[in-house]
Protein backbone atom coordinates (compact mmCIF):
# COMPACT_ATOMS: atom_id res chain seq x y z
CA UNK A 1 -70.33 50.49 -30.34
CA UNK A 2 -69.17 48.23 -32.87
CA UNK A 3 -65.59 49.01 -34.22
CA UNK A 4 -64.85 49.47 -37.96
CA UNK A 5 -61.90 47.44 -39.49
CA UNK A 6 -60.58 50.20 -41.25
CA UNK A 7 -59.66 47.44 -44.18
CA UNK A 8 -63.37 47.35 -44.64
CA UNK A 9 -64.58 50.60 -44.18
CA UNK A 10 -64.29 51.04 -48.38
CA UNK A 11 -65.59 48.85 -50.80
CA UNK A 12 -62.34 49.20 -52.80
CA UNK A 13 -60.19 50.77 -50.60
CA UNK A 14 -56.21 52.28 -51.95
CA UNK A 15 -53.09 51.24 -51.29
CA UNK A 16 -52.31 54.29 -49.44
CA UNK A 17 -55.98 54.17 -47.07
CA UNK A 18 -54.47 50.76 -45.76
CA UNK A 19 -50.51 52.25 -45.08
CA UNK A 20 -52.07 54.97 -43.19
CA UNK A 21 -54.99 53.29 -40.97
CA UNK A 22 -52.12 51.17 -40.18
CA UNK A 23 -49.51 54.16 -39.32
CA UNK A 24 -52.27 56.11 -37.22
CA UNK A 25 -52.84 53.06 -34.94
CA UNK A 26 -52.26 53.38 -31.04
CA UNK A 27 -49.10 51.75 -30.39
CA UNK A 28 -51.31 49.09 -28.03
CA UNK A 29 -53.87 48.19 -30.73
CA UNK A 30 -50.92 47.89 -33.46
CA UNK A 31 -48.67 45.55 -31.57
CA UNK A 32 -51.89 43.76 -30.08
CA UNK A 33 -51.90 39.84 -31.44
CA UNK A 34 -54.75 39.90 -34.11
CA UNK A 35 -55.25 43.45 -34.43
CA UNK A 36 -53.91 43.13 -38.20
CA UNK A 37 -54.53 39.34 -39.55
CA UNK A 38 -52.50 38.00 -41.92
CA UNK A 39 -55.69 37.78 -44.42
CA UNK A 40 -56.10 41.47 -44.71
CA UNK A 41 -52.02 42.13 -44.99
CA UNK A 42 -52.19 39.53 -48.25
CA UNK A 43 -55.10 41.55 -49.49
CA UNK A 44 -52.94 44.86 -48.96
CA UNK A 45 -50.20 43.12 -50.72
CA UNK A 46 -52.25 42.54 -53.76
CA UNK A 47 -53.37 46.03 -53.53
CA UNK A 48 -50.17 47.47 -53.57
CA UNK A 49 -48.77 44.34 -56.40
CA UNK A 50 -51.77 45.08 -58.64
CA UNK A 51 -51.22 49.04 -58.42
CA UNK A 52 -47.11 48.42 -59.23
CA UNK A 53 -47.84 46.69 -62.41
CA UNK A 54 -49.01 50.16 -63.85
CA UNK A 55 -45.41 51.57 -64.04
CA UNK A 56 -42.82 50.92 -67.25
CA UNK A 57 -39.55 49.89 -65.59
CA UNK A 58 -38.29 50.07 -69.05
CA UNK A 59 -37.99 53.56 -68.57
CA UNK A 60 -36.56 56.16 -66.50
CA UNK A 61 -39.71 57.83 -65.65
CA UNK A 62 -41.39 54.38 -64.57
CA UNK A 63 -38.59 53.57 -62.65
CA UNK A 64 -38.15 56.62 -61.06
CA UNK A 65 -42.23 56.76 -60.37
CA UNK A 66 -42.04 52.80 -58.98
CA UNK A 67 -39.56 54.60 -56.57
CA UNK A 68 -41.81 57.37 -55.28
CA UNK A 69 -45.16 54.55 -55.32
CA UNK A 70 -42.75 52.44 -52.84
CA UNK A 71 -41.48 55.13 -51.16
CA UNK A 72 -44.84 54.95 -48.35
CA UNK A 73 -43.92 51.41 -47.82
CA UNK A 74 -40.44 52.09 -46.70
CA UNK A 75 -41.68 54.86 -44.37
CA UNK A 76 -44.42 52.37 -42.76
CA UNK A 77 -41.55 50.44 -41.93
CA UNK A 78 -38.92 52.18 -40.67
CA UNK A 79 -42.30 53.90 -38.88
CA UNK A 80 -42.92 50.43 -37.17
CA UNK A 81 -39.86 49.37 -36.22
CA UNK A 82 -39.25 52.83 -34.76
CA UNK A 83 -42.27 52.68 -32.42
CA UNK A 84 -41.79 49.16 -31.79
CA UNK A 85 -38.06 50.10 -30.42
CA UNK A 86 -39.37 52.68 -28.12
CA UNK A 87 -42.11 50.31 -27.17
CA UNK A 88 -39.90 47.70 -26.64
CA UNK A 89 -37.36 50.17 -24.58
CA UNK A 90 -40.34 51.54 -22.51
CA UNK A 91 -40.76 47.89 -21.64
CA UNK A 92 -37.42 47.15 -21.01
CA UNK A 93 -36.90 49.86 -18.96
CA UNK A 94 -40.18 49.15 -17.07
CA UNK A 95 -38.94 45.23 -16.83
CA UNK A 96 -35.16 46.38 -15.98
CA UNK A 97 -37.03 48.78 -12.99
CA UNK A 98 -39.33 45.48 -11.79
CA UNK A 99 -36.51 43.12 -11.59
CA UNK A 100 -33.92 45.61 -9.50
CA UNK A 101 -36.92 45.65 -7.25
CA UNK A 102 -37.53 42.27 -7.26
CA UNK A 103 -33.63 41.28 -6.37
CA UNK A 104 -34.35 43.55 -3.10
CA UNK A 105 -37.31 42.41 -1.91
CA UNK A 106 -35.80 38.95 -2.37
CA UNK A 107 -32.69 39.75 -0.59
CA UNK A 108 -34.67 41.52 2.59
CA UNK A 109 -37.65 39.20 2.67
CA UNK A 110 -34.59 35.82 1.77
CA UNK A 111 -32.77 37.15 4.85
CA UNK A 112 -35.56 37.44 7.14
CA UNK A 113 -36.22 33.70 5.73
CA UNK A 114 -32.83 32.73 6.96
CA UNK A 115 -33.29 33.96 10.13
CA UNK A 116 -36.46 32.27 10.97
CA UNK A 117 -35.24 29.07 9.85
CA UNK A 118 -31.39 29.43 11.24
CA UNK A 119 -32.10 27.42 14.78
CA UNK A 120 -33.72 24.54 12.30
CA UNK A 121 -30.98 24.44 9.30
CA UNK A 122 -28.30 24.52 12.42
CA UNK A 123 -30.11 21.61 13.72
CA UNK A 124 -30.36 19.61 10.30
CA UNK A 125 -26.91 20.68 9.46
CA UNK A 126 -25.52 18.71 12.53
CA UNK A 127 -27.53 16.08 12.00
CA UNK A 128 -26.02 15.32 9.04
CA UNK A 129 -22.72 15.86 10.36
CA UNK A 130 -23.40 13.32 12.76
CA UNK A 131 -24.85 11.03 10.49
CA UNK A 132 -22.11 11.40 8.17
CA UNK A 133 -19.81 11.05 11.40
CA UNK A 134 -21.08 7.53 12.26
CA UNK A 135 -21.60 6.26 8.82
CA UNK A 136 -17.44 6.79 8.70
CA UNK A 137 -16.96 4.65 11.56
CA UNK A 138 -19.00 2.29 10.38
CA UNK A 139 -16.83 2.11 7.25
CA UNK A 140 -13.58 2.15 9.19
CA UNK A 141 -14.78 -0.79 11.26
CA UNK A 142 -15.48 -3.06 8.17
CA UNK A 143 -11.99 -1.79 7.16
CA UNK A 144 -10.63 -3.35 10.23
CA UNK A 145 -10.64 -6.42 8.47
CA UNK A 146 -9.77 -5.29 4.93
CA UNK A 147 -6.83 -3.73 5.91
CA UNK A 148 -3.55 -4.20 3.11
CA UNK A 149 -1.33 -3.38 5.71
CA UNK A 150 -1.23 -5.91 7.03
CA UNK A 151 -0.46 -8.28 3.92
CA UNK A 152 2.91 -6.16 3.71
CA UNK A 153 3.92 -6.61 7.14
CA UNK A 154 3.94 -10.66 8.35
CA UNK A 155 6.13 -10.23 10.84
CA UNK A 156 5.41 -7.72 12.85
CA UNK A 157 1.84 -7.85 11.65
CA UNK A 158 1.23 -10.22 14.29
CA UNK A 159 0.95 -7.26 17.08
CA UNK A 160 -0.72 -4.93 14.52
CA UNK A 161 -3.45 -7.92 14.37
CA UNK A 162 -3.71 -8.07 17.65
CA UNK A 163 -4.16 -4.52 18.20
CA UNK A 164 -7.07 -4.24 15.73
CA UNK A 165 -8.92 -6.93 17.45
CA UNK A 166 -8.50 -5.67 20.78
CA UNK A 167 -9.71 -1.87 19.33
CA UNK A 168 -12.71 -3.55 17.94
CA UNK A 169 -13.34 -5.64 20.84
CA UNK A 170 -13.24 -2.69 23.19
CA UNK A 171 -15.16 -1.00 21.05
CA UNK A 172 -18.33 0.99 22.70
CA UNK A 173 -21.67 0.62 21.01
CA UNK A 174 -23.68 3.05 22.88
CA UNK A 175 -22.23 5.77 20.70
CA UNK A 176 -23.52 4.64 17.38
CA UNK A 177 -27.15 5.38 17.80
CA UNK A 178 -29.34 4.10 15.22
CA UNK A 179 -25.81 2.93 13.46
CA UNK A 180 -25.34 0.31 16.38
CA UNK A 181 -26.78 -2.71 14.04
CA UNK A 182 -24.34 -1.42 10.94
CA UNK A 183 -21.92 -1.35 13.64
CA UNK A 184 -22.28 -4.61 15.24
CA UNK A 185 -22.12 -6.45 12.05
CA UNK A 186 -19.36 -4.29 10.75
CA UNK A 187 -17.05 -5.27 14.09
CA UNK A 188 -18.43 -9.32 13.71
CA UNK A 189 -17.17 -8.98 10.32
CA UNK A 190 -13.81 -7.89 10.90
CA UNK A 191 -12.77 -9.99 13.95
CA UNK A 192 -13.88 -12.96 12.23
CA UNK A 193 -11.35 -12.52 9.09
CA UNK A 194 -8.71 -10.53 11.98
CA UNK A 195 -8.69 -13.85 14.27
CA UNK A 196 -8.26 -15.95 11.34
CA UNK A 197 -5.88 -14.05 10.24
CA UNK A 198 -3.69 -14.16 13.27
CA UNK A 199 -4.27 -17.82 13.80
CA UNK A 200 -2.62 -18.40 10.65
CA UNK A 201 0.30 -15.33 11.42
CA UNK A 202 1.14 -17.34 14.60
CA UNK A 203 1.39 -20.30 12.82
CA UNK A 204 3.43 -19.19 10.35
CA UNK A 205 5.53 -18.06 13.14
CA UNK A 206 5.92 -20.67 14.96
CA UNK A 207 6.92 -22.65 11.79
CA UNK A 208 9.41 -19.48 11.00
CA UNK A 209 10.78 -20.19 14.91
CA UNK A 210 11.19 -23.92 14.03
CA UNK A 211 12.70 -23.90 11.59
CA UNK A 212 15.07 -20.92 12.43
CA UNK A 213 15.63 -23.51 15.86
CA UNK A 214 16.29 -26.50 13.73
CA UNK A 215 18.26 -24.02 11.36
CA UNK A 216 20.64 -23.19 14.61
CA UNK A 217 20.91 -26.37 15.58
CA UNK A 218 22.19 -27.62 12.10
CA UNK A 219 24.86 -24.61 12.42
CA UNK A 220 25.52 -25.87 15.94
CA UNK A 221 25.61 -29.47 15.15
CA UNK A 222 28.35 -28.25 11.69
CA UNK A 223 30.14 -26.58 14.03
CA UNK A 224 30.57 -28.92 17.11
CA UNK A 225 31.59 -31.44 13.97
CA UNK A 226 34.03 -29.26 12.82
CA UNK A 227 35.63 -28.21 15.88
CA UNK A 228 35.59 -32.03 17.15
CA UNK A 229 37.17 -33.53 13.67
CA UNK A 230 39.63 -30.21 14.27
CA UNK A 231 40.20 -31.49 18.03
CA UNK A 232 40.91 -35.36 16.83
CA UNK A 233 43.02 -34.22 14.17
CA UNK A 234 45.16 -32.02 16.27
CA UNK A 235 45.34 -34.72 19.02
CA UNK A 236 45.69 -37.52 16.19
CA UNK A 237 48.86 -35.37 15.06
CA UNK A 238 49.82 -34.65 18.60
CA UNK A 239 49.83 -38.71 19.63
CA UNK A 240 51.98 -39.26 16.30
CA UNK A 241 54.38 -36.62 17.25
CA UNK A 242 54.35 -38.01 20.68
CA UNK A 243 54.70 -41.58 19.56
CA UNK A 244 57.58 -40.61 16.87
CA UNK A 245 59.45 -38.35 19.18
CA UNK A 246 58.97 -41.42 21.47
CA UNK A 247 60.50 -43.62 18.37
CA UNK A 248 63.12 -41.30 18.00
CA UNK A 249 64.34 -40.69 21.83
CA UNK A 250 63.73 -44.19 23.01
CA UNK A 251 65.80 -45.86 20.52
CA UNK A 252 67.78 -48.81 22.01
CA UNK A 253 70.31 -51.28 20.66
CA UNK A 254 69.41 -54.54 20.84
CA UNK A 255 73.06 -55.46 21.23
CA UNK A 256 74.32 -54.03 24.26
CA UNK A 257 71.01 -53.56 26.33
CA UNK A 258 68.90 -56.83 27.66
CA UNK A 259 65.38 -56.61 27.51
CA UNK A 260 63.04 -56.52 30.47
CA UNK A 261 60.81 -59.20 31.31
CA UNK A 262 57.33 -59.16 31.47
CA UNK A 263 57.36 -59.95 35.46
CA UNK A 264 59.73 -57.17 36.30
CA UNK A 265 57.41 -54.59 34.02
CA UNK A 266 54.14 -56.02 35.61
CA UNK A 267 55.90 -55.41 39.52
CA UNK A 268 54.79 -52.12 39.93
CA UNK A 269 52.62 -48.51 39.26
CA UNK A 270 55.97 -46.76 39.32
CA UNK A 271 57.72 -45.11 36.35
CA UNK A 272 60.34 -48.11 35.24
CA UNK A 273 63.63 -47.56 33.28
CA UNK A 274 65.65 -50.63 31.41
CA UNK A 275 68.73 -51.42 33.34
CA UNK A 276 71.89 -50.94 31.53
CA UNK A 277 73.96 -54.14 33.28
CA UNK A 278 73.31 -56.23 36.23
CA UNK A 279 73.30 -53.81 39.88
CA UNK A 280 71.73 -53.94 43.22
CA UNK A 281 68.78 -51.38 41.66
CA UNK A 282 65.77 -52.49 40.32
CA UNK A 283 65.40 -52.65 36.69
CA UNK A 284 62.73 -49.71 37.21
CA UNK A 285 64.89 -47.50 39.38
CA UNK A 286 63.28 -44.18 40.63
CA UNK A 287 63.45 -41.31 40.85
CA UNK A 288 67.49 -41.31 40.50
CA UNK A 289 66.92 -43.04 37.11
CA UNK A 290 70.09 -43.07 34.58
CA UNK A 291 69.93 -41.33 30.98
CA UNK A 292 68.35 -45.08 29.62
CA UNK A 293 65.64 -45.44 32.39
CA UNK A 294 64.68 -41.86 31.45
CA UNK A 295 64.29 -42.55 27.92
CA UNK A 296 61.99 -45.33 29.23
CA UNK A 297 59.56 -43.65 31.09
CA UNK A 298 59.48 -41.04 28.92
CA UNK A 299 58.42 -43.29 25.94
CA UNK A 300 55.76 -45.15 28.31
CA UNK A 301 54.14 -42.26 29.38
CA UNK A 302 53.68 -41.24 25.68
CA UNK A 303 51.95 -44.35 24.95
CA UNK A 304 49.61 -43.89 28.19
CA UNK A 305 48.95 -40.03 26.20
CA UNK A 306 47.78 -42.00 23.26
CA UNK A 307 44.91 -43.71 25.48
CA UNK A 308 46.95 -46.84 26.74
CA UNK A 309 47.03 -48.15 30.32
CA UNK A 310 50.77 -48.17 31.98
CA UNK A 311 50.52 -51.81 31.49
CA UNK A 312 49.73 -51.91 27.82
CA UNK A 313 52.49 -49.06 27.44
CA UNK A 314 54.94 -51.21 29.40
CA UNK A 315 54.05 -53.99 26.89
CA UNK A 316 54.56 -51.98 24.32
CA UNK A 317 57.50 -50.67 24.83
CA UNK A 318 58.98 -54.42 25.82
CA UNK A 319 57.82 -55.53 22.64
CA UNK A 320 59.88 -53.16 20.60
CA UNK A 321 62.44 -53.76 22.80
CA UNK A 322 62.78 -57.39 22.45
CA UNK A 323 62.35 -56.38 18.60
CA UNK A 324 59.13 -57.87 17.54
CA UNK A 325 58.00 -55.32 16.38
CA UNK A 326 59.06 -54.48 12.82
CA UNK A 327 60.71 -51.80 11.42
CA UNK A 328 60.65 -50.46 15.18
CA UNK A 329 63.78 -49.97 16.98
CA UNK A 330 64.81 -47.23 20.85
CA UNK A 331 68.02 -45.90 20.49
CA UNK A 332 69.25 -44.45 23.54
């Protein structure tokens, strides 16, 4: 059976036929795409333009009756939108009821998901774990030989150098798995810049010890000077203080005392004193020497204190006797 477009059931159909084919329609056929095209909606709206035309706004009465003429319009509407809204709600609710259903089933059928697959995401979980595990050595090996540290520390840095090299020497392999290549060059890497680098540390350090050596020596050398020119200047002052006293004490007037001659100082080793006036004793008597030969002996053994032989103090101490010396008298 053919169904008749109720736009088309009249030749000439009123304003009013079209508003109420349109307000008895099931709510299905009304809200159905296409039920109601757009061409037969612009052919109500000239229907219901052509028909408003008739009324005199200019009056109260044509006012008042373009009021009531609209008034089925308004009612279509607010009809429409009413059935639409409990439509809608109806499928809202309907929606609303499938998707609280749908969030259980989920969860139930989600969870018996998780459970068939829990062995194999444990699995691939620790895999990655390990992967991620081995990939961090890796990168800690190639930092062997990046470390800063040791820039800051090249001293000391010496052992910390050696330590690395020894940790990556004694490294074991056999744990890295398919990361044993990575690893291998990773550890190659490092110990080549790590053994450079402490061939040039101990060099450095044995230049630091060098020079620290020569540095000690230096002191050494500065200080041995010091303490010899401090020596030679104390024994320099000691001799003159020896030879003046020696001046002083040994004094001897040419006048009354004869001098020795150079035979009777050359006789002997012992001690000799200048003999006041002719006697049995030797001009050199010893050891019961009178206050003279005491002054004697004394002043040649401070001449043998300033580095002279007894003979060269003996002739010394003649020649100031016999007075050529200048300027350099004994007084006894």
């Amino acid at each position: 059976m053919t169904e008749v477009n109720p736009f088309e059931a009249e030749d000439q159909p009123s304003p009013g036929t079209a508003l109420s084919l349109i307000d008895d329609m099931a709510d299905n056929k009304l809200f159905s795409p296409g039920s109601i095209t757009d061409a037969q909606l612009a052919t109500m709206r000239s229907d219901w333009l052509a028909e408003a035309k008739k009324y005199d706004i200019s009056t109260d009465k044509g006012r008042t009756e373009l009021k009531r003429f609209a008034r089925p319009l308004q009612k279509l509407r607010t009809s429409i939108e009413a059935r639409a809204k409990e439509l809608t709600g109806a499928t809202k609710r309907k929606i609303a009821a499938i998707d609280t259903e749908k969030r259980r089933l989920v969860l139930v059928v989600g969870g018996i998901e998780d459970e068939v697959l829990s062995p194999l995401t444990q699995r691939e979980q620790e895999e990655e774990t390990r992967k991620t595990r081995l990939a961090g050595i890796v990168t800690n090996l190639v930092a062997k030989g990046q470390d800063p540290y040791f820039a800051r520390t090249p001293g000391d840095g010496i052992a910390l150098v050696e330590a690395a090299i020894a940790e990556l020497e004694a490294f074991d392999l056999s744990t890295m798995q398919e990361y044993r290549v990575s690893a291998e060059s990773a550890i190659a890497a490092s110990l080549r810049v790590l053994k450079q680098e402490l061939e040039r540390r101990k060099a450095a350090e044995m230049m630091r010890e060098e020079l620290d050596r020569l540095r000690a020596a230096d002191a050494k050398r500065q200080d041995d000077e010091r303490v010899a020119a401090a020596a030679k200047k104390l024994a320099d002052e000691q001799v003159q203080a020896a030879v003046e006293k020696a001046r002083e004490e040994t004094r001897i007037e040419l006048t009354t005392s004869p001098a020795p001659t150079m035979e009777e100082i050359a006789d002997g080793p012992q001690p000799f004193v200048y003999k006041e006036a002719p006697a049995s004793t030797s001009v050199f008597q010893h050891p019961r020497e009178t206050h003279n030969q005491a002054y004697n002996r004394e002043a040649v053994e401070a001449l043998m204190g300033c580095a002279l032989t007894r003979h060269e103090a003996m002739s010394v101490l003649t020649a100031i006797v016999e007075g050529r010396i200048p300027h350099v008298t004994i007084t006894y």
